[in-house]
Protein backbone atom coordinates (compact mmCIF):
# COMPACT_ATOMS: atom_id res chain seq x y z
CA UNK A 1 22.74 -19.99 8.83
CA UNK A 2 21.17 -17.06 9.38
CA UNK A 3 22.44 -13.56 9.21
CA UNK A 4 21.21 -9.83 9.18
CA UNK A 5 22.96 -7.16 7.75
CA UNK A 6 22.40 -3.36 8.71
CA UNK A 7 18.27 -4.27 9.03
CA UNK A 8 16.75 -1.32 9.93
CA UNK A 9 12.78 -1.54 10.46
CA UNK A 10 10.77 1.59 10.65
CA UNK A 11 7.09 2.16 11.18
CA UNK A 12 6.49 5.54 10.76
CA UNK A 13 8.05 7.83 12.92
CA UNK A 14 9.63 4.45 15.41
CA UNK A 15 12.09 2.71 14.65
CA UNK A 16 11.60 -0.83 15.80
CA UNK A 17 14.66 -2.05 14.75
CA UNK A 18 18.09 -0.38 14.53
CA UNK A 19 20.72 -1.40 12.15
CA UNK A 20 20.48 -4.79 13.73
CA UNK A 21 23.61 -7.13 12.41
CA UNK A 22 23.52 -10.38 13.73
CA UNK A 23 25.06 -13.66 12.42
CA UNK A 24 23.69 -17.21 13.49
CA UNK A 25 26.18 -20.46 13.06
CA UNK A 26 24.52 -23.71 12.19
CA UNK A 27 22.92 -25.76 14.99
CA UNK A 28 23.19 -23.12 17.50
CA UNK A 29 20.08 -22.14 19.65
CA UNK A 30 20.39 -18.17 19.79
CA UNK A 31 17.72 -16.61 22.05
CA UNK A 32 17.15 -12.94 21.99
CA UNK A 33 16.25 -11.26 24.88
CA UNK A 34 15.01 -8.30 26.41
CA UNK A 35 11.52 -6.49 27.53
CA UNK A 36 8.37 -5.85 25.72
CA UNK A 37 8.88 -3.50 22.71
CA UNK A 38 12.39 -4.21 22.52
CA UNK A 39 12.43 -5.05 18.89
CA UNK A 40 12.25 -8.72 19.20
CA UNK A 41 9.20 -9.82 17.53
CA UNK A 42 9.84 -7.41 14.51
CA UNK A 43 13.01 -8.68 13.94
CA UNK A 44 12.05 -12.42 13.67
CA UNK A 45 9.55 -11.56 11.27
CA UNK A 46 11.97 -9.58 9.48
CA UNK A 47 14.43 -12.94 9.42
CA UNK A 48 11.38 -14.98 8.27
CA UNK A 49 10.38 -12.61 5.44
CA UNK A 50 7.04 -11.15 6.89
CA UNK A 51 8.47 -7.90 6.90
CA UNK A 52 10.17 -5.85 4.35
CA UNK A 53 13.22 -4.31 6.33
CA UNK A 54 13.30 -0.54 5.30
CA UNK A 55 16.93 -1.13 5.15
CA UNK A 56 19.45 -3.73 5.13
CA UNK A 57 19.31 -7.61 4.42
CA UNK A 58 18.66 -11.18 5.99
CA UNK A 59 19.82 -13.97 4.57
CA UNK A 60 18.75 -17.59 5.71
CA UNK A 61 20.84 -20.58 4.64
CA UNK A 62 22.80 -17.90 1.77
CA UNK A 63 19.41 -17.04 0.38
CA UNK A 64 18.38 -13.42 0.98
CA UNK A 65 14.34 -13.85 2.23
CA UNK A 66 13.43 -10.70 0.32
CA UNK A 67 14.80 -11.00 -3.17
CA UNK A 68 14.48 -14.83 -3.41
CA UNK A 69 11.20 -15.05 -1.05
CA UNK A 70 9.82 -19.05 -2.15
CA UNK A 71 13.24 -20.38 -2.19
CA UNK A 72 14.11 -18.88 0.93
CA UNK A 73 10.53 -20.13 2.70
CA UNK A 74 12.12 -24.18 2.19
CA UNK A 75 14.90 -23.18 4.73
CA UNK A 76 12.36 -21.44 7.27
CA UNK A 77 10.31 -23.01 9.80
CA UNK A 78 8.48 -19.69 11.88
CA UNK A 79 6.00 -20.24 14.77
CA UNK A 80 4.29 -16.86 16.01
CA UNK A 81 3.98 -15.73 19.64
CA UNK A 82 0.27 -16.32 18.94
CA UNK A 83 -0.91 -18.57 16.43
CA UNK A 84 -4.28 -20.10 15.10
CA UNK A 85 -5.07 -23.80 14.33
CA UNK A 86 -7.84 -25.76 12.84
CA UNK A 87 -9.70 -26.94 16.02
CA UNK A 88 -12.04 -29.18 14.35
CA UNK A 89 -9.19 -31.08 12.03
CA UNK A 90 -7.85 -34.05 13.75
CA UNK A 91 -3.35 -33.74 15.16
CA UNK A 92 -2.61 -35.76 11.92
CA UNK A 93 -4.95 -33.82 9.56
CA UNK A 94 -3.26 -30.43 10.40
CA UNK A 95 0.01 -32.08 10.05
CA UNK A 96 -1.04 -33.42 6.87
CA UNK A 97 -2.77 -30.21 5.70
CA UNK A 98 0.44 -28.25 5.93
CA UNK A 99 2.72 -30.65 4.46
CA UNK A 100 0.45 -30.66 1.35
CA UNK A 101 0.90 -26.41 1.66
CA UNK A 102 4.84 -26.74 1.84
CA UNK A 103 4.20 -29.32 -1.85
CA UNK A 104 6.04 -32.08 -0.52
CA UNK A 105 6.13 -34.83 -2.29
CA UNK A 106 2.46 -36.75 -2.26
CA UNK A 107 4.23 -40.55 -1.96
CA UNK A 108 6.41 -38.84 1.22
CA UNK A 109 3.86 -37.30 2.89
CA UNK A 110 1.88 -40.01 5.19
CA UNK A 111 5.25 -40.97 6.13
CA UNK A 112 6.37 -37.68 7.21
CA UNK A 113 3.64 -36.82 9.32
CA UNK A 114 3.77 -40.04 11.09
CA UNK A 115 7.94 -39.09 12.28
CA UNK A 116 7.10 -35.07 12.76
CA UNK A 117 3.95 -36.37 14.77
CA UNK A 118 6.27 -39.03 16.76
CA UNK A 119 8.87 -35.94 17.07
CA UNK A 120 7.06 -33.73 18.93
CA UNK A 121 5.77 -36.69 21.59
CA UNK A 122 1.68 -36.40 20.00
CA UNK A 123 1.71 -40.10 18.82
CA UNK A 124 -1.08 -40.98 21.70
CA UNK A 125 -3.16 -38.11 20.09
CA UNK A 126 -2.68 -38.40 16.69
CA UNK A 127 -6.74 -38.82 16.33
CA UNK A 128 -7.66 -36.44 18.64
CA UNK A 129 -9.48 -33.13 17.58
CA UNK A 130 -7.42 -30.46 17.91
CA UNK A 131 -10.08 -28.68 20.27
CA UNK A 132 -9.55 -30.89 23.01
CA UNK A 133 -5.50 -30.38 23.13
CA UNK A 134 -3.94 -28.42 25.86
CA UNK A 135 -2.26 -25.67 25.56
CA UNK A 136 1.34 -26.99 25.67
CA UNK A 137 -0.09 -29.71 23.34
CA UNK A 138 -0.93 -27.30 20.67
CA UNK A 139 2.65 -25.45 21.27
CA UNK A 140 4.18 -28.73 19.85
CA UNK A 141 1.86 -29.11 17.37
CA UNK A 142 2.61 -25.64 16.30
CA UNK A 143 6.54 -26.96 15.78
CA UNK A 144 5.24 -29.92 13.80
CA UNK A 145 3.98 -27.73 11.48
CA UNK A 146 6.84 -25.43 11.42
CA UNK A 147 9.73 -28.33 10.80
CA UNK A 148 7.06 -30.65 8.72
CA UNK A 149 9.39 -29.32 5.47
CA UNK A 150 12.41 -30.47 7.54
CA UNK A 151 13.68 -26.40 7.52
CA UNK A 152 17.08 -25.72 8.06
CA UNK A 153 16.29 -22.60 10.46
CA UNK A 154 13.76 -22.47 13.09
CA UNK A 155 12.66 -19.28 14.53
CA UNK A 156 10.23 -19.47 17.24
CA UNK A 157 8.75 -16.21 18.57
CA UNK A 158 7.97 -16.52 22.82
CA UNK A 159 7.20 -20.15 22.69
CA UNK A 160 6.65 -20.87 26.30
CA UNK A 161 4.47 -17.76 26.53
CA UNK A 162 1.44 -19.78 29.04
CA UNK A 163 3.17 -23.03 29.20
CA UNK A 164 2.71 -24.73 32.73
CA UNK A 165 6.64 -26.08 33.92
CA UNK A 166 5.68 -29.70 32.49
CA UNK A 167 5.28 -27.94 29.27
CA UNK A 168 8.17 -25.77 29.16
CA UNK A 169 10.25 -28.76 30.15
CA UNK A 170 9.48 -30.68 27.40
CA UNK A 171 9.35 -27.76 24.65
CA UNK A 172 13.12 -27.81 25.79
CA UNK A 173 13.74 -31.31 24.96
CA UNK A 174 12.10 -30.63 21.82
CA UNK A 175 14.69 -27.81 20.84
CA UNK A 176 17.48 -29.63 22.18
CA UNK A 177 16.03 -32.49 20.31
CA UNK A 178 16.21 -30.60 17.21
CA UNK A 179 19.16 -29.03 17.63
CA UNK A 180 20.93 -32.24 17.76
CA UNK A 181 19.91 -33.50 14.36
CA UNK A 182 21.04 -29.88 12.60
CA UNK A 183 18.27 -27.22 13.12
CA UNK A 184 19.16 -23.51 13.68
CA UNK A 185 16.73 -22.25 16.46
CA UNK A 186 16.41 -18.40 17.00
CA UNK A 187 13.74 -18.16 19.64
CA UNK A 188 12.96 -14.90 21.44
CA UNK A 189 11.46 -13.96 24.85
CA UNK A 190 10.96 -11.81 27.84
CA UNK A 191 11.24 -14.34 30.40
CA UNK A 192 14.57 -14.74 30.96
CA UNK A 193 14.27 -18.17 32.99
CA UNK A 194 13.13 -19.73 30.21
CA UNK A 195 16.13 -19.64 28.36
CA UNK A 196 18.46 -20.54 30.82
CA UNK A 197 20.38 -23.64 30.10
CA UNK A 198 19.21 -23.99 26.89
CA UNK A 199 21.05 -21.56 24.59
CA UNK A 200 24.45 -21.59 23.49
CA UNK A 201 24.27 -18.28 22.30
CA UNK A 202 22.60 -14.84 23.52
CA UNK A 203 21.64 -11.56 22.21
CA UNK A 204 20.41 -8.66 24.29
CA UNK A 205 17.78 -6.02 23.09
CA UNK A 206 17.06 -2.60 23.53
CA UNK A 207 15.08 -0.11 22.06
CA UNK A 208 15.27 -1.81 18.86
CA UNK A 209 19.05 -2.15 19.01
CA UNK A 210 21.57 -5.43 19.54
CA UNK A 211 23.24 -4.21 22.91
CA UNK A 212 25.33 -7.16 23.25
CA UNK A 213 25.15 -10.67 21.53
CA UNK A 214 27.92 -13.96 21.66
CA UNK A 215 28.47 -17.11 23.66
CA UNK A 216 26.85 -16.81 27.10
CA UNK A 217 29.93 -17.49 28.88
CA UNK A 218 31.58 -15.40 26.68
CA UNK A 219 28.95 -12.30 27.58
CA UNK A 220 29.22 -13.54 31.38
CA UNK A 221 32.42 -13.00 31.61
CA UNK A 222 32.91 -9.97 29.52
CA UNK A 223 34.26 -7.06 31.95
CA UNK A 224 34.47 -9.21 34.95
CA UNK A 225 37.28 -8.64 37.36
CA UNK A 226 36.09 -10.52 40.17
CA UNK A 227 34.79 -13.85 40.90
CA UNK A 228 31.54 -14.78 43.04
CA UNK A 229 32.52 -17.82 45.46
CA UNK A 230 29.76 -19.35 47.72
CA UNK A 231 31.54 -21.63 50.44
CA UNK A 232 29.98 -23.97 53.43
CA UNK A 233 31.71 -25.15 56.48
CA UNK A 234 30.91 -27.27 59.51
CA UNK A 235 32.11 -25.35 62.63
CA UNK A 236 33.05 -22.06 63.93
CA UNK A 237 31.45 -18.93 61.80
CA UNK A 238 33.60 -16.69 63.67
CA UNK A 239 36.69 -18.23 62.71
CA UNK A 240 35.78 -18.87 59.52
CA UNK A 241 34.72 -15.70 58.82
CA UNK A 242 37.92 -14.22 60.18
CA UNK A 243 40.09 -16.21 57.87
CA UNK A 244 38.04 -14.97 54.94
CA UNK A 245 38.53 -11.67 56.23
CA UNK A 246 42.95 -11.82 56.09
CA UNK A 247 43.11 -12.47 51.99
CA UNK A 248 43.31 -9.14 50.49
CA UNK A 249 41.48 -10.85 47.91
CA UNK A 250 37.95 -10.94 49.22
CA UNK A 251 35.40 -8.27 49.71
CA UNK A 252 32.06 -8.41 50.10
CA UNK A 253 31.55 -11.12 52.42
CA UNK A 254 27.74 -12.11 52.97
CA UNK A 255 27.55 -14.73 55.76
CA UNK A 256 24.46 -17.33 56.19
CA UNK A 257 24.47 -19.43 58.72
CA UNK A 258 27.87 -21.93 58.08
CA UNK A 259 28.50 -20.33 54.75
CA UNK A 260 29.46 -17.18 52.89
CA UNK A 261 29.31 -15.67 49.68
CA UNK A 262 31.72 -13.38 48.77
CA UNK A 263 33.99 -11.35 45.99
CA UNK A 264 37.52 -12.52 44.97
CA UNK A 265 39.71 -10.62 42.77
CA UNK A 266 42.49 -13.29 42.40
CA UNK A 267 43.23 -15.75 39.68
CA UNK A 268 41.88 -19.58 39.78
CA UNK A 269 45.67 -20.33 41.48
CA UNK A 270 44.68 -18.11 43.71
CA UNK A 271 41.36 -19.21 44.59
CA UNK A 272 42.76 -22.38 44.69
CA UNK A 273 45.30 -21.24 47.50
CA UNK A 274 42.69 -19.69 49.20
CA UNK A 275 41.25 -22.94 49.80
CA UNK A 276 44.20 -25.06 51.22
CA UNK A 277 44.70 -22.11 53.46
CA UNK A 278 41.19 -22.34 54.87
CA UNK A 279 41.33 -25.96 55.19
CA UNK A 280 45.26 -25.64 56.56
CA UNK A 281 44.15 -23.51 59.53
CA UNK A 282 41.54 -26.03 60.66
CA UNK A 283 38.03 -24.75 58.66
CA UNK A 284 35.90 -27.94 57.92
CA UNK A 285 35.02 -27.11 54.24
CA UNK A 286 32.02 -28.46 52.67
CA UNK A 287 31.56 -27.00 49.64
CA UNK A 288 33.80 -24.74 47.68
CA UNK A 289 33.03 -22.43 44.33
CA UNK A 290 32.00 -20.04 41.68
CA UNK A 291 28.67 -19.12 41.36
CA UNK A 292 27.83 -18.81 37.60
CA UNK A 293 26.25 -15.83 36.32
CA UNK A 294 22.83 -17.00 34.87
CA UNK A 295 21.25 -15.03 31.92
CA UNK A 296 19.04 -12.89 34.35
CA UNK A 297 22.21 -11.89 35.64
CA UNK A 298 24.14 -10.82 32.24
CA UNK A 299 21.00 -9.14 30.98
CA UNK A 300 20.30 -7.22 33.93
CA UNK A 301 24.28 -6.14 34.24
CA UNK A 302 24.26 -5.18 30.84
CA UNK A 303 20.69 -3.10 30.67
CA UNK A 304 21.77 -1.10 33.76
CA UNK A 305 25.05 -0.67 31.82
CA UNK A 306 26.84 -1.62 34.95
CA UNK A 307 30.33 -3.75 34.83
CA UNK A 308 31.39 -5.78 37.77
């Protein structure tokens, strides 16, 4: 759905963007990640058209967004990091104002801004001035605008940037939401929390380049030779710990009260054999498994360049 090619962004003497190629499947929610001044911003506005790359191509939907511009804006829906609305226009005028600006059809229009409206959960402030919104309010609004043309590709640009949790958590559902019924979402940010759980696909920046990018479990487990295991017991520590301590498998034993967390090298059989061993010799096992790498993890293992 979409897909960069070589793009290559300078401004000046930087380079904000370094012969980025990236390609986006349909209905996938890619977020791209990394600190301040990594490159993000410049290359959503590069996907979106608002940029001319200084070299290479995007593409959204087949249509490349520089030579065929106006047929490539139907396919895009873009909301900026920060973006301005119409405070004195009513939720369903501002809706209605930019359906009109995307020319869709006059007889479909009341009845599109009535579902994007009912979409992004404003239907009890449909008649409300847009002054007296809040903050995560006016975030959804923002979508509405963006999808009011029903685009193919949504890119979002830090969308939870001042959101309060209530807000975040239902800007998720939203993207889920949307996801669901067909939309490509590229959404960027710094925060890595916020994306946790709700991509199926990650790319990491860095200085303007595409470190790593794929399936989150697929980046996760890229390199590692070792599994984390957090396990709980009722009972002796001692002896617990002491068991853990035989397999040649496991390192790096942190104990916690009844429970450890440690390295094991092994394959899932193994792990698995580790287990009836520990409950064989008499250890009262409560809880027994992996600890998943979450996003903060991967990025952080992969900006220090460090492989476990």
């Amino acid at each position: 759905m979409i897909e960069c090619t070589q793009l290559r962004k300078e401004f000046g003497d930087v380079v904000a963007v370094r012969d980025l190629s990236l390609t986006i499947p349909e209905k996938e929610i890619y977020g791209l990640i990394g600190p301040n001044g990594a490159g993000k911003t410049t290359t959503i506005r590069l996907a979106c058209g608002l940029l001319t790359p200084t070299l290479g191509t995007v593409r959204v939907a087949g249509v490349d967004v520089n030579h065929s511009p106006e047929e490539a804006q139907q396919y895009i829906g873009y909301l900026a990091d920060f973006f301005s609305v119409y405070e004195n226009l009513k939720v369903w005028e501002y809706v209605d104002y930019f359906a009109h600006a995307y020319k869709l059809p006059e007889t479909a229009i009341s009845t599109r801004v009535a579902e994007v409206i009912a979409e992004v959960n404003l239907e009890s402030k449909r008649d409300a001035f847009i002054a007296g919104l809040s903050r995560g309010m006016k975030q959804r609004l923002g979508i509405a605008r963006a999808i009011i043309h029903r685009p193919k590709a949504l890119l979002l640009d830090e969308p939870a940037s001042g959101l309060d949790p209530k807000a975040r958590i239902q800007l998720r559902e939203l993207l889920c939401s949307l996801r669901d019924k067909g939309t490509t979402i590229l959404i960027s940010s710094h925060i890595l929390t916020e994306l946790e759980g709700l991509c199926t696909s990650i790319g990491i920046m860095e200085k303007g380049r595409l470190v790593r990018s794929g399936k989150m479990e697929e980046i996760a487990a890229d390199g590692v030779r070792s599994l984390l295991v957090r396990m709980a017991w009722v009972g002796d520590s001692e002896l617990a710990e002491g068991k853990l301590r035989r397999s040649p498998l496991v390192s790096e034993i942190c104990l916690a009260d009844s429970s450890a967390v440690f390295r094991f090298s092994g394959s899932e059989e193994e792990l698995s054999g580790l287990l009836a061993m520990l409950v064989g010799e008499g250890i009262r096992v409560i809880s027994f498994g992996e600890v998943k790498q979450t996003v903060e993890d991967v990025y952080m293992k992969i900006s220090r360049h460090e492989v476990t």
